[in-house]
C-alpha atoms as a PDB file:
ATOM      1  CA  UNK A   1     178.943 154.281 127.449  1.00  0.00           C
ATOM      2  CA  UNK A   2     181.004 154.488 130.572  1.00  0.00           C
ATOM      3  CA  UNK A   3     182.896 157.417 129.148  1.00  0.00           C
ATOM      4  CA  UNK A   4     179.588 159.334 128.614  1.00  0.00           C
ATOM      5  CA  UNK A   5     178.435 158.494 132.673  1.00  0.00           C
ATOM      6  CA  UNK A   6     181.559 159.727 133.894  1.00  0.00           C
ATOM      7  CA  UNK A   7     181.443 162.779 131.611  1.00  0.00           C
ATOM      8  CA  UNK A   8     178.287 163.299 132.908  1.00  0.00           C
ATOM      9  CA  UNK A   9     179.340 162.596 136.291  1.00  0.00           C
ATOM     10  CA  UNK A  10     182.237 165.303 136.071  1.00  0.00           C
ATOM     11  CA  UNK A  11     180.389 168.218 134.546  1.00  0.00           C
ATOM     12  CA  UNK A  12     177.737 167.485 137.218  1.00  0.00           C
ATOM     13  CA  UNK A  13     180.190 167.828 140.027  1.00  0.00           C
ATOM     14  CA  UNK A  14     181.969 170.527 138.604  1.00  0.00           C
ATOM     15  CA  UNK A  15     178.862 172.422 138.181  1.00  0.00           C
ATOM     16  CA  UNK A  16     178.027 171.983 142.022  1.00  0.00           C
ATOM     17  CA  UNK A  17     181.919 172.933 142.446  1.00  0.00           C
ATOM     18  CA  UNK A  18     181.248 176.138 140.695  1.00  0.00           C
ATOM     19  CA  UNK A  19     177.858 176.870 142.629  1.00  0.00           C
ATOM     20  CA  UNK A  20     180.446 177.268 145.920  1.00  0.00           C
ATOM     21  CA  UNK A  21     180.272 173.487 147.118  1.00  0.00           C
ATOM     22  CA  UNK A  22     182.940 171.878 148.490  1.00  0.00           C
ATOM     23  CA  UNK A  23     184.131 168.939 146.110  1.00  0.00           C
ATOM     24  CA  UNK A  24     182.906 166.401 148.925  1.00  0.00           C
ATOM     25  CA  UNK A  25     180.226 167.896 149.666  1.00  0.00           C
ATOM     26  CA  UNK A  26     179.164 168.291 145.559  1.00  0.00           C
ATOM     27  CA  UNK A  27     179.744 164.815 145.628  1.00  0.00           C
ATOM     28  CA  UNK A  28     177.112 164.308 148.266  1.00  0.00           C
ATOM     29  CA  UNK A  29     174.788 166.345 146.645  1.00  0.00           C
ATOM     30  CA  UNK A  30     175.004 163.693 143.418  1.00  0.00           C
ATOM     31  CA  UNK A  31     174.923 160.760 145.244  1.00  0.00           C
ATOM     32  CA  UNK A  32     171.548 162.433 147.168  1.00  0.00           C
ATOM     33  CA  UNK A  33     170.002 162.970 143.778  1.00  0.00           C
ATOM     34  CA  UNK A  34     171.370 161.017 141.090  1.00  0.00           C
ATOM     35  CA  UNK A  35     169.040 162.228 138.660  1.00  0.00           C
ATOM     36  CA  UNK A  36     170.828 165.517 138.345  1.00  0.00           C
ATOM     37  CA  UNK A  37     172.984 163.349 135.887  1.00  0.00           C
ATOM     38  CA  UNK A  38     170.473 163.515 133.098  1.00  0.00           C
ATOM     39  CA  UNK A  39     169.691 167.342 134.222  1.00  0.00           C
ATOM     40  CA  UNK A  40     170.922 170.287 131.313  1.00  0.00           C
ATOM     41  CA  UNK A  41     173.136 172.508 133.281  1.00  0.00           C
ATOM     42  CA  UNK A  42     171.864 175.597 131.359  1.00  0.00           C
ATOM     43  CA  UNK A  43     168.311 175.074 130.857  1.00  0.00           C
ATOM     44  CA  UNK A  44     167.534 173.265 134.100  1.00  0.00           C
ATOM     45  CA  UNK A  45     169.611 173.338 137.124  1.00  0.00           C
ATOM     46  CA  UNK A  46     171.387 177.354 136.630  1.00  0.00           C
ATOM     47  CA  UNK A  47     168.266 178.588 136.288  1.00  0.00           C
ATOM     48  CA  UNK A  48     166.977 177.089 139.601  1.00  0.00           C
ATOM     49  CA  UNK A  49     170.023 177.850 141.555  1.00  0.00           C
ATOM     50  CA  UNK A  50     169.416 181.409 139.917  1.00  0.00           C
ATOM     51  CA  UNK A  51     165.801 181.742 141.268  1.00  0.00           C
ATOM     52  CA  UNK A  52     166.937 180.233 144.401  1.00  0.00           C
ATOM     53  CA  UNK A  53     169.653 183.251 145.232  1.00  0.00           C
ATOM     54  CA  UNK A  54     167.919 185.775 143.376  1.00  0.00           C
ATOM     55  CA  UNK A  55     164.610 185.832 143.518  1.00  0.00           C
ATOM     56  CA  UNK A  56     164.218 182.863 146.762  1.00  0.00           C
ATOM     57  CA  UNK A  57     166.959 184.655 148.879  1.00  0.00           C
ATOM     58  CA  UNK A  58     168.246 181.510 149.373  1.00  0.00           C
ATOM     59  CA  UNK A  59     171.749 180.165 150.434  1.00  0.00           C
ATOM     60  CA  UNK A  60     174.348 177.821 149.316  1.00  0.00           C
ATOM     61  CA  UNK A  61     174.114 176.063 152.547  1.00  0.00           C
ATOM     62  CA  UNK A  62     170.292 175.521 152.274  1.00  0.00           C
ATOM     63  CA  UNK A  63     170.647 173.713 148.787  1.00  0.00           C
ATOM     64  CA  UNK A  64     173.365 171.611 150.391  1.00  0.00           C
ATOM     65  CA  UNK A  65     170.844 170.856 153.131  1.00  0.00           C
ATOM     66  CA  UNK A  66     168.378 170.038 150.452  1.00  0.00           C
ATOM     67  CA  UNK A  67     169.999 169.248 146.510  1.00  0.00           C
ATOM     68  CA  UNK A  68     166.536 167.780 145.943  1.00  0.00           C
ATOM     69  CA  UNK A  69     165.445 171.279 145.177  1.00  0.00           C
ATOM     70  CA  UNK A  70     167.256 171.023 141.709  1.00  0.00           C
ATOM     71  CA  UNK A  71     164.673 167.494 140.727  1.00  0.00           C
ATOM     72  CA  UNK A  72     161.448 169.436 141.601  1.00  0.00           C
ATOM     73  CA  UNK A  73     160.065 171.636 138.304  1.00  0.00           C
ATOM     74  CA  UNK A  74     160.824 175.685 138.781  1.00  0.00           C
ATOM     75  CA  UNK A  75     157.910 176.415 136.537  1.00  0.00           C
ATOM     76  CA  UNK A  76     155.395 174.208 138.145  1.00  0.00           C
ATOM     77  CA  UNK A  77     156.623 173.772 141.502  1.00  0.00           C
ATOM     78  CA  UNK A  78     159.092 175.733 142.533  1.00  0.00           C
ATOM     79  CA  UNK A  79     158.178 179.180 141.438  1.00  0.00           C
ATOM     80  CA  UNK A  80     153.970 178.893 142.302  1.00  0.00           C
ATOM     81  CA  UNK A  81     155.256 177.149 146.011  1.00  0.00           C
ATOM     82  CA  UNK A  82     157.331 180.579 145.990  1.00  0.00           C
ATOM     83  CA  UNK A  83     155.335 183.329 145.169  1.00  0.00           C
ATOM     84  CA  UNK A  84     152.277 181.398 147.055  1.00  0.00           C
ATOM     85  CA  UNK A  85     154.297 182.092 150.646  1.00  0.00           C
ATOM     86  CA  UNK A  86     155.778 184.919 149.545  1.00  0.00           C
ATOM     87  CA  UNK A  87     152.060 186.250 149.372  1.00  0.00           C
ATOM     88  CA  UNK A  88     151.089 184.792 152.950  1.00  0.00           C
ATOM     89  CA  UNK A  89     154.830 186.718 154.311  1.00  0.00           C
ATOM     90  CA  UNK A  90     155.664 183.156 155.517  1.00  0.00           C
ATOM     91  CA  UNK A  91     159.462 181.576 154.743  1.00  0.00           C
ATOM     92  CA  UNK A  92     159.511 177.906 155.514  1.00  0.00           C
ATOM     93  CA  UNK A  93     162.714 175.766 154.588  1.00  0.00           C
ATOM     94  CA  UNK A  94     162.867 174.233 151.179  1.00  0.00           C
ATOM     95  CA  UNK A  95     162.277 170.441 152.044  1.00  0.00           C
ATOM     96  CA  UNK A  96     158.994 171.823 153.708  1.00  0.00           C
ATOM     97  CA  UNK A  97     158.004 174.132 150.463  1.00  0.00           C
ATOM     98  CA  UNK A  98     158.802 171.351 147.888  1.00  0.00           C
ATOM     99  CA  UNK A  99     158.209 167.689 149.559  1.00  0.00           C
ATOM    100  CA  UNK A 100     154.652 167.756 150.157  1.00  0.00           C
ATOM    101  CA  UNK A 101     151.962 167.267 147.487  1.00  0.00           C
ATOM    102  CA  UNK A 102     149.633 170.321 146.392  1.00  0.00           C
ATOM    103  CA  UNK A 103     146.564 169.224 148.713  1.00  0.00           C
ATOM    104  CA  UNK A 104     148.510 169.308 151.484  1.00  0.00           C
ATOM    105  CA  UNK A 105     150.702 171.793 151.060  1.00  0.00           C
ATOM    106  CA  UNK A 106     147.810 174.243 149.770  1.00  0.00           C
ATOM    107  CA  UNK A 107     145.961 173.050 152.819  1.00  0.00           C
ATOM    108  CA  UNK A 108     148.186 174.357 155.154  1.00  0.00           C
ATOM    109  CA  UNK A 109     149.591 177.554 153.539  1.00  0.00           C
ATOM    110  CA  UNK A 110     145.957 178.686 152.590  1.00  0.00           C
END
């Protein structure tokens, strides 16, 4: 059992490693969201940090700002929030786009 958490807890740093962060600072990032430990690499968190530099325009320093981003859903969250202020030419920071729940945050980006 202890093997498989600090497997886990490897890959998971490693991955943040490879992303650009420094190895404290990947550490950080885990111990901000420790949930990233059950996260897929492939099917969950590269594909966010994808959308996030790709599509988002995003930087490496914003996700260190904010490694929450990688718990929040890209299909129902992340990608709607998105394309929803993308729409309204408005770029808010990612705490801002994510944190809030739909009423208010379709409230206030109508």
């Amino acid at each position: 059992m202890l093997n498989t958490r600090v497997d886990k807890l490897h890959t998971k740093v490693l991955f943040m490693q490879e992303l650009g962060f420094l190895y404290e600072k990947a550490l950080r990032a885990c111990a901000r969201l420790p949930a990233i430990f059950g996260y897929d690499v492939e099917n969950n968190l590269w594909p966010k940090f994808v959308y996030l530099v790709k599509e988002m325009e995003r930087d490496l320093e914003e996700l260190n700002r904010f490694p929450q981003y990688f718990g929040f859903s890209l299909k129902e969250r992340i990608v709607p929030r998105h394309l929803h202020l993308k729409e309204r030419g408005v770029r808010i920071p990612l705490n801002r786009m994510l944190m809030w729940g739909n009423e208010k945050f379709y409230a206030k980006w109508k």
